[in-house]
PDB file of N, CA and C in Angstrom:
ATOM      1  N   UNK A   1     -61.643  36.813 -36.873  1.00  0.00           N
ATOM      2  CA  UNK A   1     -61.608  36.606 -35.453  1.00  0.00           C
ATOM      3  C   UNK A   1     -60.216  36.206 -35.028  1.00  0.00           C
ATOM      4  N   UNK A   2     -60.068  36.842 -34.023  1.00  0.00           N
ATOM      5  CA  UNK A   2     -58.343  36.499 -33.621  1.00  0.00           C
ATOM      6  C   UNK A   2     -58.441  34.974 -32.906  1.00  0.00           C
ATOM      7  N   UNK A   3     -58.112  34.194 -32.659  1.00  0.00           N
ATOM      8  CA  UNK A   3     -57.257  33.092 -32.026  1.00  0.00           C
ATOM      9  C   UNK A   3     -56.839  33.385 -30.689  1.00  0.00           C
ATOM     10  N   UNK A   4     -57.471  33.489 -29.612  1.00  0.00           N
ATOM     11  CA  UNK A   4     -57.350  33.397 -28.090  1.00  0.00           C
ATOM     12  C   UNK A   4     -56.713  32.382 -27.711  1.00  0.00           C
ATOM     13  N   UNK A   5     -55.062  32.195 -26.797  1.00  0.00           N
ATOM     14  CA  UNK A   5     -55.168  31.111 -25.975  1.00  0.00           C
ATOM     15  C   UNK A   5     -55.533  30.664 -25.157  1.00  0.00           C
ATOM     16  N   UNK A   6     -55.281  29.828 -24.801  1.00  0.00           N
ATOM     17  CA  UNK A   6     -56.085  29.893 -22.281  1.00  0.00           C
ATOM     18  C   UNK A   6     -54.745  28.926 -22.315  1.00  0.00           C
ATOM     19  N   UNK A   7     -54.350  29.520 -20.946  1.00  0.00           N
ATOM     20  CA  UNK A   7     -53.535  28.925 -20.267  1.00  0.00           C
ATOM     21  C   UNK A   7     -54.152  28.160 -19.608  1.00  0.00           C
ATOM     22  N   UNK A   8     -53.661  26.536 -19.469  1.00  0.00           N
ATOM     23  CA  UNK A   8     -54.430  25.932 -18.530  1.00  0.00           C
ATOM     24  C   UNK A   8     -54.066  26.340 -17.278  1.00  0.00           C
ATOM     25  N   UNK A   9     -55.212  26.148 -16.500  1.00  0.00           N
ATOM     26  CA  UNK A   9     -55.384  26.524 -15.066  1.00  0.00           C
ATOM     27  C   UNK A   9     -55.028  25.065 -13.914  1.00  0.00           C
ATOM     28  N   UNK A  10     -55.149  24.046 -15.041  1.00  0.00           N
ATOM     29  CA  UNK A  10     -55.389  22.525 -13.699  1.00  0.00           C
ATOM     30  C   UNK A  10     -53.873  22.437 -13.454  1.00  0.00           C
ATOM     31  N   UNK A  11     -53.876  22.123 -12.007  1.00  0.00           N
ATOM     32  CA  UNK A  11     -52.883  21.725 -11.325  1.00  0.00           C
ATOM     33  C   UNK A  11     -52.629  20.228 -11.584  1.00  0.00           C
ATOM     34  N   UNK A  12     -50.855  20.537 -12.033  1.00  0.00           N
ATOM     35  CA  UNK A  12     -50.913  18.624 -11.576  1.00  0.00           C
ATOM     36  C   UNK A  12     -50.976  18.039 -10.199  1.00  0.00           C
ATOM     37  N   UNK A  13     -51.135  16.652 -10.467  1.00  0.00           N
ATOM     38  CA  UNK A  13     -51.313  16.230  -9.537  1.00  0.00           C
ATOM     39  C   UNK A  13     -49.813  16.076  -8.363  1.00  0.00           C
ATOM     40  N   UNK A  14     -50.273  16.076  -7.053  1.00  0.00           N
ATOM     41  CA  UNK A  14     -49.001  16.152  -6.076  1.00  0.00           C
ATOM     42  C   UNK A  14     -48.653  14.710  -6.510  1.00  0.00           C
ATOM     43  N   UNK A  15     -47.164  15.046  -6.170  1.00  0.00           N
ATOM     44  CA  UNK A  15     -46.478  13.090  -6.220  1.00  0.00           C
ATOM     45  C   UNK A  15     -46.761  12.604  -4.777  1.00  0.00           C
ATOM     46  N   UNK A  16     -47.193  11.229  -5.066  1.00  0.00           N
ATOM     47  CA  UNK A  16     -47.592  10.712  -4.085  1.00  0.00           C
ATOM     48  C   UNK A  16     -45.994  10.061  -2.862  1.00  0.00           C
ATOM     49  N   UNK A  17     -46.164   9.896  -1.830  1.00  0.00           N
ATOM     50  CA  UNK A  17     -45.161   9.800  -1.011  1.00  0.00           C
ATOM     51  C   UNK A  17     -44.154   8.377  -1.236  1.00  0.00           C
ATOM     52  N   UNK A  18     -43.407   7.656  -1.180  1.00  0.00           N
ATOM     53  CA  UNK A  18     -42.903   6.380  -1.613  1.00  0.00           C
ATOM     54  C   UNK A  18     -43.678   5.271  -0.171  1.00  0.00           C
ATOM     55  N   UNK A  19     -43.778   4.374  -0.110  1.00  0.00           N
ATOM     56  CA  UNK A  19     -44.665   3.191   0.249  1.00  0.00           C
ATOM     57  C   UNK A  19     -43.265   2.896   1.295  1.00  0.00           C
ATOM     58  N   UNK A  20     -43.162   2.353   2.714  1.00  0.00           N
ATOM     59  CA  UNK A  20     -42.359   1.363   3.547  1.00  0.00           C
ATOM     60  C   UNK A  20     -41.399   0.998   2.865  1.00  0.00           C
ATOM     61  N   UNK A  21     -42.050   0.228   2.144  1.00  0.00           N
ATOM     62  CA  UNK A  21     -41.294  -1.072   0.736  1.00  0.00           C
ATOM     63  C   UNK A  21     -39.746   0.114   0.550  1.00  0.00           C
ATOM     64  N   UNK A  22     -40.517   1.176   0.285  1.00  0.00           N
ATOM     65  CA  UNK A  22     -39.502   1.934  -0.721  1.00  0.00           C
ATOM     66  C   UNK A  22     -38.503   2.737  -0.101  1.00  0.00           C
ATOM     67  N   UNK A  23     -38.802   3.045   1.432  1.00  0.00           N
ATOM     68  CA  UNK A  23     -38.383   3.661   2.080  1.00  0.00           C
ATOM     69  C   UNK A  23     -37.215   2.928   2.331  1.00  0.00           C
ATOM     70  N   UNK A  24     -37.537   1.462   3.069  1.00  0.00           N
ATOM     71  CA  UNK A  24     -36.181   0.846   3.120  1.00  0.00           C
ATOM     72  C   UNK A  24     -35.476   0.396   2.049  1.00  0.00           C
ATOM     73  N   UNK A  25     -35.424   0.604   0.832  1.00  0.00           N
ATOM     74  CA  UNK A  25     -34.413  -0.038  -0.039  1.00  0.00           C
ATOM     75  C   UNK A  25     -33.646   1.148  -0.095  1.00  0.00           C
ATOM     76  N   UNK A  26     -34.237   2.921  -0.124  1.00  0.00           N
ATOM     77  CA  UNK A  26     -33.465   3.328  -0.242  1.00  0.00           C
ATOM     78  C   UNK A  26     -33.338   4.330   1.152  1.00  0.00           C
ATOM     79  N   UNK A  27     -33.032   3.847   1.753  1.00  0.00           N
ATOM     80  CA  UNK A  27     -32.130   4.771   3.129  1.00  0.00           C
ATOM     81  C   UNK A  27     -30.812   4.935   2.889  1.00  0.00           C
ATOM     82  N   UNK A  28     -30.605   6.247   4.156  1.00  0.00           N
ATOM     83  CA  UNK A  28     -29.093   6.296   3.500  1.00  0.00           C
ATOM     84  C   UNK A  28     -28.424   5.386   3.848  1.00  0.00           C
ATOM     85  N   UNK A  29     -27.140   5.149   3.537  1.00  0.00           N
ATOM     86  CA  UNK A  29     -26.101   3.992   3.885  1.00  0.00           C
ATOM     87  C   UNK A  29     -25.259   4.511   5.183  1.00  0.00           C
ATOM     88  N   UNK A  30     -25.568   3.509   5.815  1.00  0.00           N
ATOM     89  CA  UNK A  30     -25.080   3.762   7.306  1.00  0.00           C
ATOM     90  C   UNK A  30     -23.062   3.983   7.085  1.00  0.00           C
ATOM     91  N   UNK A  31     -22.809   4.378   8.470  1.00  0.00           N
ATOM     92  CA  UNK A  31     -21.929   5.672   8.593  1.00  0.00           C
ATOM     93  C   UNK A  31     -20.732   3.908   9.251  1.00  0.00           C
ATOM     94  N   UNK A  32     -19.811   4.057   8.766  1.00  0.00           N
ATOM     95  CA  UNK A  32     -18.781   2.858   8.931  1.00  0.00           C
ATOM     96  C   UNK A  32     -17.474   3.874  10.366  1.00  0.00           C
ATOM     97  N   UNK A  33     -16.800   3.172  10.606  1.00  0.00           N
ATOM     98  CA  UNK A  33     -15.777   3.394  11.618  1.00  0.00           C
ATOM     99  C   UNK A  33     -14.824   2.447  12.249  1.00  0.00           C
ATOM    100  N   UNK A  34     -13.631   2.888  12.615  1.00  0.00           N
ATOM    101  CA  UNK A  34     -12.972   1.763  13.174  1.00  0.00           C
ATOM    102  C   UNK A  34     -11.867   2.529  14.109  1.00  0.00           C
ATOM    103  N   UNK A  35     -11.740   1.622  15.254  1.00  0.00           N
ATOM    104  CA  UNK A  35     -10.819   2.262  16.164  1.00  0.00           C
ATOM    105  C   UNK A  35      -9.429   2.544  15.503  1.00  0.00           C
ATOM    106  N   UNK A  36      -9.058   1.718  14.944  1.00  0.00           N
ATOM    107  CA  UNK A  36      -7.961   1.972  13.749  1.00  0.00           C
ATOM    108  C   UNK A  36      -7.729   2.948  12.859  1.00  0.00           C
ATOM    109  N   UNK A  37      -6.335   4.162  12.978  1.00  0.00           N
ATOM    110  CA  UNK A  37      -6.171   4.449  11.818  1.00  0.00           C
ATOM    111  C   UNK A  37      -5.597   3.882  10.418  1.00  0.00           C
ATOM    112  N   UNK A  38      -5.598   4.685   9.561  1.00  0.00           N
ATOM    113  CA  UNK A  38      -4.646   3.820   8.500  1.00  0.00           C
ATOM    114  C   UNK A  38      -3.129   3.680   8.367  1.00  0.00           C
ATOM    115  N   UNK A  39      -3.191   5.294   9.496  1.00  0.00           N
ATOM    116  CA  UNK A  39      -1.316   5.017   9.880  1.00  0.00           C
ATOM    117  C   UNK A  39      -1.740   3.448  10.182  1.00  0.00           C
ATOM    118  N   UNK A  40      -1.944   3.502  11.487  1.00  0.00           N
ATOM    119  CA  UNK A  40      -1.863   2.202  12.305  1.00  0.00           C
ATOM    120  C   UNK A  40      -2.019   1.174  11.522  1.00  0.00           C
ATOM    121  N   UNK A  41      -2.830   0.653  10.991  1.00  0.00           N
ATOM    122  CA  UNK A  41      -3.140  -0.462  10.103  1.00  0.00           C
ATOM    123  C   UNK A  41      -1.572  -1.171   8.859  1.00  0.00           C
ATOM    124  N   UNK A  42      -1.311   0.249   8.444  1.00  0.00           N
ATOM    125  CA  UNK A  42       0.195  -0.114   7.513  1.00  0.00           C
ATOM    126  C   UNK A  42       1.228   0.097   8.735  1.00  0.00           C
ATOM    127  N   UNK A  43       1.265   0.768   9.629  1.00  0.00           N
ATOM    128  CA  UNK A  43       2.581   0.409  10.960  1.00  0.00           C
ATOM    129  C   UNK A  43       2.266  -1.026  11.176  1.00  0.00           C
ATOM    130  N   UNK A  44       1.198  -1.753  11.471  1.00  0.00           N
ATOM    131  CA  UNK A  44       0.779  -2.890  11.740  1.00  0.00           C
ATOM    132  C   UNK A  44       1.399  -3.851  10.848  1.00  0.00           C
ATOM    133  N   UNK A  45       0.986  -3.601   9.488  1.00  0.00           N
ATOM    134  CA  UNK A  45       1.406  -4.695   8.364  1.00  0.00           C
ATOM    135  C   UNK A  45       2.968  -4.480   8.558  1.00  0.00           C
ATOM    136  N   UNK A  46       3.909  -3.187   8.250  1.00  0.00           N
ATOM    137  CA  UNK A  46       5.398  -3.875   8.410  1.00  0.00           C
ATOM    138  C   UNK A  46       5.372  -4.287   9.311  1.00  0.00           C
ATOM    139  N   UNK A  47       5.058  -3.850  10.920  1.00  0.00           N
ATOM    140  CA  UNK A  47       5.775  -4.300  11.581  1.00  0.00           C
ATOM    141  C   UNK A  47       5.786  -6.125  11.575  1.00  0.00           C
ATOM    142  N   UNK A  48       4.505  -6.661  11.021  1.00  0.00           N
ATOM    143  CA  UNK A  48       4.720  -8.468  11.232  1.00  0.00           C
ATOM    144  C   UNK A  48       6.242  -9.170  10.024  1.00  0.00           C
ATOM    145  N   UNK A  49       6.965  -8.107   9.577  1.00  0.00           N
ATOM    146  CA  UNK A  49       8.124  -8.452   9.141  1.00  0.00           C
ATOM    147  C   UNK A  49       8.072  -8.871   7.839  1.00  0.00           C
ATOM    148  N   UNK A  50       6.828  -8.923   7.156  1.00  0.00           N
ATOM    149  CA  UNK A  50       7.104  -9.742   5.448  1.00  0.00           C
ATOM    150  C   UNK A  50       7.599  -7.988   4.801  1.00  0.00           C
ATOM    151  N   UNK A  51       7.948  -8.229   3.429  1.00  0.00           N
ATOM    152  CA  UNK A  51       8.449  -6.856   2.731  1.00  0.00           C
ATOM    153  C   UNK A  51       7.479  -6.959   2.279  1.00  0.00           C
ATOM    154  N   UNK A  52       6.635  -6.080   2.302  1.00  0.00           N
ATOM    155  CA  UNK A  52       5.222  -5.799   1.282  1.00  0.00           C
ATOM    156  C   UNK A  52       5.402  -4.599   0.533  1.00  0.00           C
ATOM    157  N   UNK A  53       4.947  -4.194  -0.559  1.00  0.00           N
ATOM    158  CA  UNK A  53       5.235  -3.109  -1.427  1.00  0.00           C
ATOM    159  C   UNK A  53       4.012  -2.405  -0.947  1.00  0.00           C
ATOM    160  N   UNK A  54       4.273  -1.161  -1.443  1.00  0.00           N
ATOM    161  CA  UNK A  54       2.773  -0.307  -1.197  1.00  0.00           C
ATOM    162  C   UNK A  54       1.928  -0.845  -1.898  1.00  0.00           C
ATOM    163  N   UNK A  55       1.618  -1.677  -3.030  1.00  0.00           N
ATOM    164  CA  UNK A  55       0.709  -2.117  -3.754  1.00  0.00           C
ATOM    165  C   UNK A  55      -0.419  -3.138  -2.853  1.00  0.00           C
ATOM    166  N   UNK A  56       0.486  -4.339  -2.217  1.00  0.00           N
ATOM    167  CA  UNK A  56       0.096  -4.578  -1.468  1.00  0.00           C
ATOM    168  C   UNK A  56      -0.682  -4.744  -0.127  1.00  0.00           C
ATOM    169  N   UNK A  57       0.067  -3.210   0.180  1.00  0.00           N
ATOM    170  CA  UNK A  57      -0.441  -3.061   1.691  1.00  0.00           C
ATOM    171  C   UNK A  57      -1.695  -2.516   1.360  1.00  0.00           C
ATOM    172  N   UNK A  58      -1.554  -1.659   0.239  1.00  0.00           N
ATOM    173  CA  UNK A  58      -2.795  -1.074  -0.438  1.00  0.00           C
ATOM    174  C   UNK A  58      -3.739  -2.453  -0.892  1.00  0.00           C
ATOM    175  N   UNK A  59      -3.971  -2.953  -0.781  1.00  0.00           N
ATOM    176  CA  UNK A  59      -4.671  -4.370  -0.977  1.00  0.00           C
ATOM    177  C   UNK A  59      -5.582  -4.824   0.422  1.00  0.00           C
ATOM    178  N   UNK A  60      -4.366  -5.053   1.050  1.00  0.00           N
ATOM    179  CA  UNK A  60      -4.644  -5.576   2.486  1.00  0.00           C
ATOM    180  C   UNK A  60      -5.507  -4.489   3.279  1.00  0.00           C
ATOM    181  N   UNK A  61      -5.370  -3.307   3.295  1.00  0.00           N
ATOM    182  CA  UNK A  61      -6.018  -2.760   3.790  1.00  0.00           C
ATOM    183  C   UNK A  61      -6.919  -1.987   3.572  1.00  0.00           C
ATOM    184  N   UNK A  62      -7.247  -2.039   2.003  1.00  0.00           N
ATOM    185  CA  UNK A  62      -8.478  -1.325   1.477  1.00  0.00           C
ATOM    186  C   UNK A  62      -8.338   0.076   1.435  1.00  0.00           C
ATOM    187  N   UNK A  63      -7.178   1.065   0.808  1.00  0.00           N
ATOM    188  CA  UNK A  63      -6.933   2.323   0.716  1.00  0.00           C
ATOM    189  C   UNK A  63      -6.086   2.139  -0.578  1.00  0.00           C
ATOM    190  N   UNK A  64      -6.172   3.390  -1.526  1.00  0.00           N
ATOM    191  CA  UNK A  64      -5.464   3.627  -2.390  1.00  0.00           C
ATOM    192  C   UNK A  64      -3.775   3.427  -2.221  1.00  0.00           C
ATOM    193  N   UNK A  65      -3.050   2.869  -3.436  1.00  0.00           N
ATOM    194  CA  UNK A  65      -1.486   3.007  -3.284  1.00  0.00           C
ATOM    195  C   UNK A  65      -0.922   4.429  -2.777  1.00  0.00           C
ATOM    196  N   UNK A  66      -1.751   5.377  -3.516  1.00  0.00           N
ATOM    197  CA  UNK A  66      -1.175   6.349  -3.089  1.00  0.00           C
ATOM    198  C   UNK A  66      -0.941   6.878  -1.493  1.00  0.00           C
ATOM    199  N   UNK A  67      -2.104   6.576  -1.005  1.00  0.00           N
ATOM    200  CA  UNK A  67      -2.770   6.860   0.015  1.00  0.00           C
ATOM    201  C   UNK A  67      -1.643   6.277   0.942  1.00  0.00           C
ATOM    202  N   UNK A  68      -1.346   5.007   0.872  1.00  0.00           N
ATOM    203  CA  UNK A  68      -0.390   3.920   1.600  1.00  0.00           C
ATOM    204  C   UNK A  68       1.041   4.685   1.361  1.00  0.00           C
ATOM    205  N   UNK A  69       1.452   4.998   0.025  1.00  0.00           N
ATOM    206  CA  UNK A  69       2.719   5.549  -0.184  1.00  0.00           C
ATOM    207  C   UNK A  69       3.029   6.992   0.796  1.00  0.00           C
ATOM    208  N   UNK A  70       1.853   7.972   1.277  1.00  0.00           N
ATOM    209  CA  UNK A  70       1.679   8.808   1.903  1.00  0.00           C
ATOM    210  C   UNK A  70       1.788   8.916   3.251  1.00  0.00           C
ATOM    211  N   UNK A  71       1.373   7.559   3.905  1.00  0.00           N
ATOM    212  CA  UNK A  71       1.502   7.315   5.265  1.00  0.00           C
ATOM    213  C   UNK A  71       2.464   6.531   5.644  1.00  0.00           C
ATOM    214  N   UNK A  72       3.095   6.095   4.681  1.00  0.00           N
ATOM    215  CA  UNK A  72       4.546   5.448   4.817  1.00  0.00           C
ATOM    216  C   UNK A  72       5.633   6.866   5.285  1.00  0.00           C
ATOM    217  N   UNK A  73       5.283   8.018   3.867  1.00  0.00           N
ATOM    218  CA  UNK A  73       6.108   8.950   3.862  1.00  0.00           C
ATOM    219  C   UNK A  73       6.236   9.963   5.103  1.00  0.00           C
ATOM    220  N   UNK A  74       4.694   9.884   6.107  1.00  0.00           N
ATOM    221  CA  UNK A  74       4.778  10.625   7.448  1.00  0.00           C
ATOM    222  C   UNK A  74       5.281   9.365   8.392  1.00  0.00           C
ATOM    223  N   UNK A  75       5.550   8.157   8.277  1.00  0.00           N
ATOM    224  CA  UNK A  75       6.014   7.347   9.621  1.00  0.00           C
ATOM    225  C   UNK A  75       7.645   7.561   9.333  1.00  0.00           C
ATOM    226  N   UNK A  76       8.128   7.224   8.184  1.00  0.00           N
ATOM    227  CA  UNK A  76       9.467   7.656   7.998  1.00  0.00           C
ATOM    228  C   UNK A  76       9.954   9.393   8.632  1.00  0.00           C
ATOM    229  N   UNK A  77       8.903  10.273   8.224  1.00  0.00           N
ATOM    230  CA  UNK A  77       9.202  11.646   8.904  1.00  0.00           C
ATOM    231  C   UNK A  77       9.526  12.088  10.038  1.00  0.00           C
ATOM    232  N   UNK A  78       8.234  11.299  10.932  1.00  0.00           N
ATOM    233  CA  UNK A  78       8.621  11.145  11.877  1.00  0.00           C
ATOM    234  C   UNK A  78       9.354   9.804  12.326  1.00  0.00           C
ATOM    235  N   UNK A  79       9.902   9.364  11.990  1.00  0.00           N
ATOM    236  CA  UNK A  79      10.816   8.673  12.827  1.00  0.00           C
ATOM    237  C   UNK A  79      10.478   6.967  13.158  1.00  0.00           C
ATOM    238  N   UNK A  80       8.978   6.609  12.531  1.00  0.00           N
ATOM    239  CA  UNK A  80       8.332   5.700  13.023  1.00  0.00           C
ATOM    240  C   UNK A  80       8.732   4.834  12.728  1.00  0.00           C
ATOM    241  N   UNK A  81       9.175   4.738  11.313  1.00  0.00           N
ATOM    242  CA  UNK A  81       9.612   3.427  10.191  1.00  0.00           C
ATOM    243  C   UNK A  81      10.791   4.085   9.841  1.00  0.00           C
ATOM    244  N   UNK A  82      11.875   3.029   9.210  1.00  0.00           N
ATOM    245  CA  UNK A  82      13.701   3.313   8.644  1.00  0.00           C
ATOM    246  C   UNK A  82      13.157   2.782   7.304  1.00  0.00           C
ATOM    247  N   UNK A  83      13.540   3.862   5.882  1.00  0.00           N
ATOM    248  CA  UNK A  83      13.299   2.921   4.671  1.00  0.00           C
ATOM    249  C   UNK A  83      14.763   2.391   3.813  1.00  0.00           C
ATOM    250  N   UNK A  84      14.739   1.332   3.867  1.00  0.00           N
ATOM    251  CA  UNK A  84      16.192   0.608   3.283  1.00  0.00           C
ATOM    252  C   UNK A  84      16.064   0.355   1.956  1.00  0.00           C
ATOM    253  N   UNK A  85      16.873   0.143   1.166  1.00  0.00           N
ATOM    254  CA  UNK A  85      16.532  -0.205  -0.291  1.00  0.00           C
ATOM    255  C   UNK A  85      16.741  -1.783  -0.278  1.00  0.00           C
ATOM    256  N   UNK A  86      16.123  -3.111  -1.102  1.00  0.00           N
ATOM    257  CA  UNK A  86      16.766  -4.345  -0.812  1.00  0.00           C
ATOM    258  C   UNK A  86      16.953  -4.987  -2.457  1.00  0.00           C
ATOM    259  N   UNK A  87      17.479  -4.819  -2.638  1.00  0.00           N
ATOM    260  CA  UNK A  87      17.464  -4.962  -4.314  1.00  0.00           C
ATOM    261  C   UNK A  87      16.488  -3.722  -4.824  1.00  0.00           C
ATOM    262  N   UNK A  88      15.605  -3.852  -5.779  1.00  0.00           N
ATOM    263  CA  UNK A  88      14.839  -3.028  -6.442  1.00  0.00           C
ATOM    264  C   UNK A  88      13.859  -2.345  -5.569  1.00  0.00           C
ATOM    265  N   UNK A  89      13.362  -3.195  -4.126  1.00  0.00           N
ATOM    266  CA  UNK A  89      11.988  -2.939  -3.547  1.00  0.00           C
ATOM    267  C   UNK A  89      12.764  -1.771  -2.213  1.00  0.00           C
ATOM    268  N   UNK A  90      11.835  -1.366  -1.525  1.00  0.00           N
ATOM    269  CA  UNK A  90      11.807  -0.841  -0.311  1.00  0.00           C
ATOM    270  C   UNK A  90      11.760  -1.235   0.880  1.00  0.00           C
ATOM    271  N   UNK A  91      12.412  -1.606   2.063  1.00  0.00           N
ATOM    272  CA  UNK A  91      12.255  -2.716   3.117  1.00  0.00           C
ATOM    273  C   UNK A  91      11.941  -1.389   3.978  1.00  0.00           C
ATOM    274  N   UNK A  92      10.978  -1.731   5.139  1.00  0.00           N
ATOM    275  CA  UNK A  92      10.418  -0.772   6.219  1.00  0.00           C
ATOM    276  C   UNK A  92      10.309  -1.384   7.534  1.00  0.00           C
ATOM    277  N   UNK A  93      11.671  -0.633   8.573  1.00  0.00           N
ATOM    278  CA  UNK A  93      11.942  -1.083   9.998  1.00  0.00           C
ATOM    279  C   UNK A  93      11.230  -0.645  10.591  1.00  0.00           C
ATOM    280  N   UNK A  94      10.605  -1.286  11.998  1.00  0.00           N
ATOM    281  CA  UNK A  94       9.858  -0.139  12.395  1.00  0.00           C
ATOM    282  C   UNK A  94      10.706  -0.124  13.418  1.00  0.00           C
ATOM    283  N   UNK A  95      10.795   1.411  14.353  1.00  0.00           N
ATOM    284  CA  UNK A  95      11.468   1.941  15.481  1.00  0.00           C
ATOM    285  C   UNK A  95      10.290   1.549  16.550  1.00  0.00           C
ATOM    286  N   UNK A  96      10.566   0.784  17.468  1.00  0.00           N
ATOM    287  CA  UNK A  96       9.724   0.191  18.320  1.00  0.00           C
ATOM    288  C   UNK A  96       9.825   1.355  19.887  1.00  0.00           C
ATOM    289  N   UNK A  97      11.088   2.002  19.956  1.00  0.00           N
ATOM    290  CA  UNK A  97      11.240   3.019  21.155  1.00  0.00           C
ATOM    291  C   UNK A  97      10.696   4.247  20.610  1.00  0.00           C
ATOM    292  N   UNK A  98       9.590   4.452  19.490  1.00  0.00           N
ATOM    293  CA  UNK A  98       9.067   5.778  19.789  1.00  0.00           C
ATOM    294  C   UNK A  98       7.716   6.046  20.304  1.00  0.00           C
ATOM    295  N   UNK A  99       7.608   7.211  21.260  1.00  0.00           N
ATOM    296  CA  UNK A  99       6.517   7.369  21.619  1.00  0.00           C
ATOM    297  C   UNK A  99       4.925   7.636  21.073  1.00  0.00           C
ATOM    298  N   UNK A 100       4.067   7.785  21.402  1.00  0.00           N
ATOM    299  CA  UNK A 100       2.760   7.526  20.707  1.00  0.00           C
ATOM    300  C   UNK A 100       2.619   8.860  20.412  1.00  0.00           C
ATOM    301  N   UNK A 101       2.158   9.447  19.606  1.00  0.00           N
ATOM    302  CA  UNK A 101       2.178  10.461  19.197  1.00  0.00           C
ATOM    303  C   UNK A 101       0.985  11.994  20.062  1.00  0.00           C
ATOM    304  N   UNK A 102       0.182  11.288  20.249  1.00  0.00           N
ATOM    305  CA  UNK A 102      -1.043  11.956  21.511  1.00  0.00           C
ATOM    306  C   UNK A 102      -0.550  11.981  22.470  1.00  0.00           C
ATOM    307  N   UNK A 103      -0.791  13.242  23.019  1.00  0.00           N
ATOM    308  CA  UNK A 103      -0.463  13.651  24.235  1.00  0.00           C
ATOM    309  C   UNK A 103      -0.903  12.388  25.992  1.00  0.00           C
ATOM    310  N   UNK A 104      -1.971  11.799  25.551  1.00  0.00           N
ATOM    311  CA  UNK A 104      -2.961  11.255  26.097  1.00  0.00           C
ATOM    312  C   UNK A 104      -2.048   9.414  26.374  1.00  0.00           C
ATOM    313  N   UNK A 105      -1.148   9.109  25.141  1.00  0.00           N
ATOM    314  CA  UNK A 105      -0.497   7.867  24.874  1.00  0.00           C
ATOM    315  C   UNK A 105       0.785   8.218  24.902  1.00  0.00           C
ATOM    316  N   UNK A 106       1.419   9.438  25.090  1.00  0.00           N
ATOM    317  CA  UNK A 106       2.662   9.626  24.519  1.00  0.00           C
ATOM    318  C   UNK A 106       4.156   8.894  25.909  1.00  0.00           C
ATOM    319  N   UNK A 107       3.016   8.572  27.153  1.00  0.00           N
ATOM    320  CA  UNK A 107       3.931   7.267  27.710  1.00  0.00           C
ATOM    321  C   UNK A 107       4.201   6.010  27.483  1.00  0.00           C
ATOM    322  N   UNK A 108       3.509   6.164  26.414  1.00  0.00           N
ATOM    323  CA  UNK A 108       3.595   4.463  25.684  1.00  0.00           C
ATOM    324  C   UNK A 108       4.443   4.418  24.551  1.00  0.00           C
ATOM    325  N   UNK A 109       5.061   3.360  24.291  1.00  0.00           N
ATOM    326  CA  UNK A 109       6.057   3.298  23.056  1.00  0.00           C
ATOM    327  C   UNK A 109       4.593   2.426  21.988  1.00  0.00           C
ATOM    328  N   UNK A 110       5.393   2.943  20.273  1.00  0.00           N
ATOM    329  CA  UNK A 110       4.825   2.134  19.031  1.00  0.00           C
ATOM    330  C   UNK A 110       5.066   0.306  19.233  1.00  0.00           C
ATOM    331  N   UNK A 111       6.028   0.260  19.700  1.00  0.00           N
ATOM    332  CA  UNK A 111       6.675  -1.387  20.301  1.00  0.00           C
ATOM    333  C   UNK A 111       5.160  -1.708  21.109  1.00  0.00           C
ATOM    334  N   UNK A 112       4.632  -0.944  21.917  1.00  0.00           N
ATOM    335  CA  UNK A 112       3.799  -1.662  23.161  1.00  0.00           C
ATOM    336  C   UNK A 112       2.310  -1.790  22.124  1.00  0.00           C
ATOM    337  N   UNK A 113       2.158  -1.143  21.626  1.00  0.00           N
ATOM    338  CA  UNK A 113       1.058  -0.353  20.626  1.00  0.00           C
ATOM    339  C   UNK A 113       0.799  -2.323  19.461  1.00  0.00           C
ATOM    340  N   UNK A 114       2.189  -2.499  19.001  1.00  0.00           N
ATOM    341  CA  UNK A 114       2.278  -2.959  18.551  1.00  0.00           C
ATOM    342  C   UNK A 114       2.188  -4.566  18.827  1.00  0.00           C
ATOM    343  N   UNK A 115       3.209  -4.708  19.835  1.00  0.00           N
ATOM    344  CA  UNK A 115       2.481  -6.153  20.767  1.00  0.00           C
ATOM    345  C   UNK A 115       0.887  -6.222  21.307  1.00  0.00           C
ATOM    346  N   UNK A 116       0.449  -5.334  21.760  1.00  0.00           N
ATOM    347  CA  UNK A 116      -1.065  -5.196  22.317  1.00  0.00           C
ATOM    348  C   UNK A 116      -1.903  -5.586  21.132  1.00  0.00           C
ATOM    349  N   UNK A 117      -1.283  -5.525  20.018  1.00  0.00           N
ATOM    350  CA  UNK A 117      -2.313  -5.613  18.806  1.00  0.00           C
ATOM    351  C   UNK A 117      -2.034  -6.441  17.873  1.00  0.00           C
ATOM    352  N   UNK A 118      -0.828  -7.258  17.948  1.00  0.00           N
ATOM    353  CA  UNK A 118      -0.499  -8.344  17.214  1.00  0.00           C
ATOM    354  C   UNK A 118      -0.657  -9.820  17.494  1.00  0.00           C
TER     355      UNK A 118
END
């Protein structure tokens, strides 16, 4: 006699749905924002005058060194910040007569930007 298989036929069972309880522990993680960019935030830190290294500012403001070394390298581009050498470190002026970069602010100087927020 040959050896027949059977495929079983029973369905598993559906998964049951997660309980309240479970729903809120795992929701997604709400969506963060700030009127602030990160230009702004490191224009902010030189401009209060201490020499901070990118390591630092990268500290203070919760973004990678690199990230900080990057937005240093577009305020110098444009014109925003002067970078000086002072011994070993990097000192960063800021140009207070330039305009805001948006069309929307661009009657306002980084100087006004900068008092309004310090």
């Amino acid at each position: 006699m040959a050896a027949t298989t059977r495929k079983s036929t029973a369905k598993a069972a559906p998964k049951k749905a997660p309980g309240r309880a479970a729903l809120k522990t795992a929701a997604a993680p709400t969506r963060s924002w700030t009127f602030l960019t990160n230009h702004a935030r490191v224009l902010l830190n030189v401009a209060h005058g201490e020499s901070l290294t990118a390591r630092e500012l990268s500290v203070m403001i919760g973004i990678t060194e690199r990230s900080v070394q990057t937005i240093l390298a577009d305020l110098i581009a444009d014109g925003y910040l002067k970078k000086s050498k002072v011994g070993r470190r990097n000192h960063y002026t800021v140009n207070p007569e330039r305009p805001m970069r948006h069309p929307l602010e661009a009657a306002h100087s980084i100087g006004e930007l900068i008092a309004a927020l310090s």
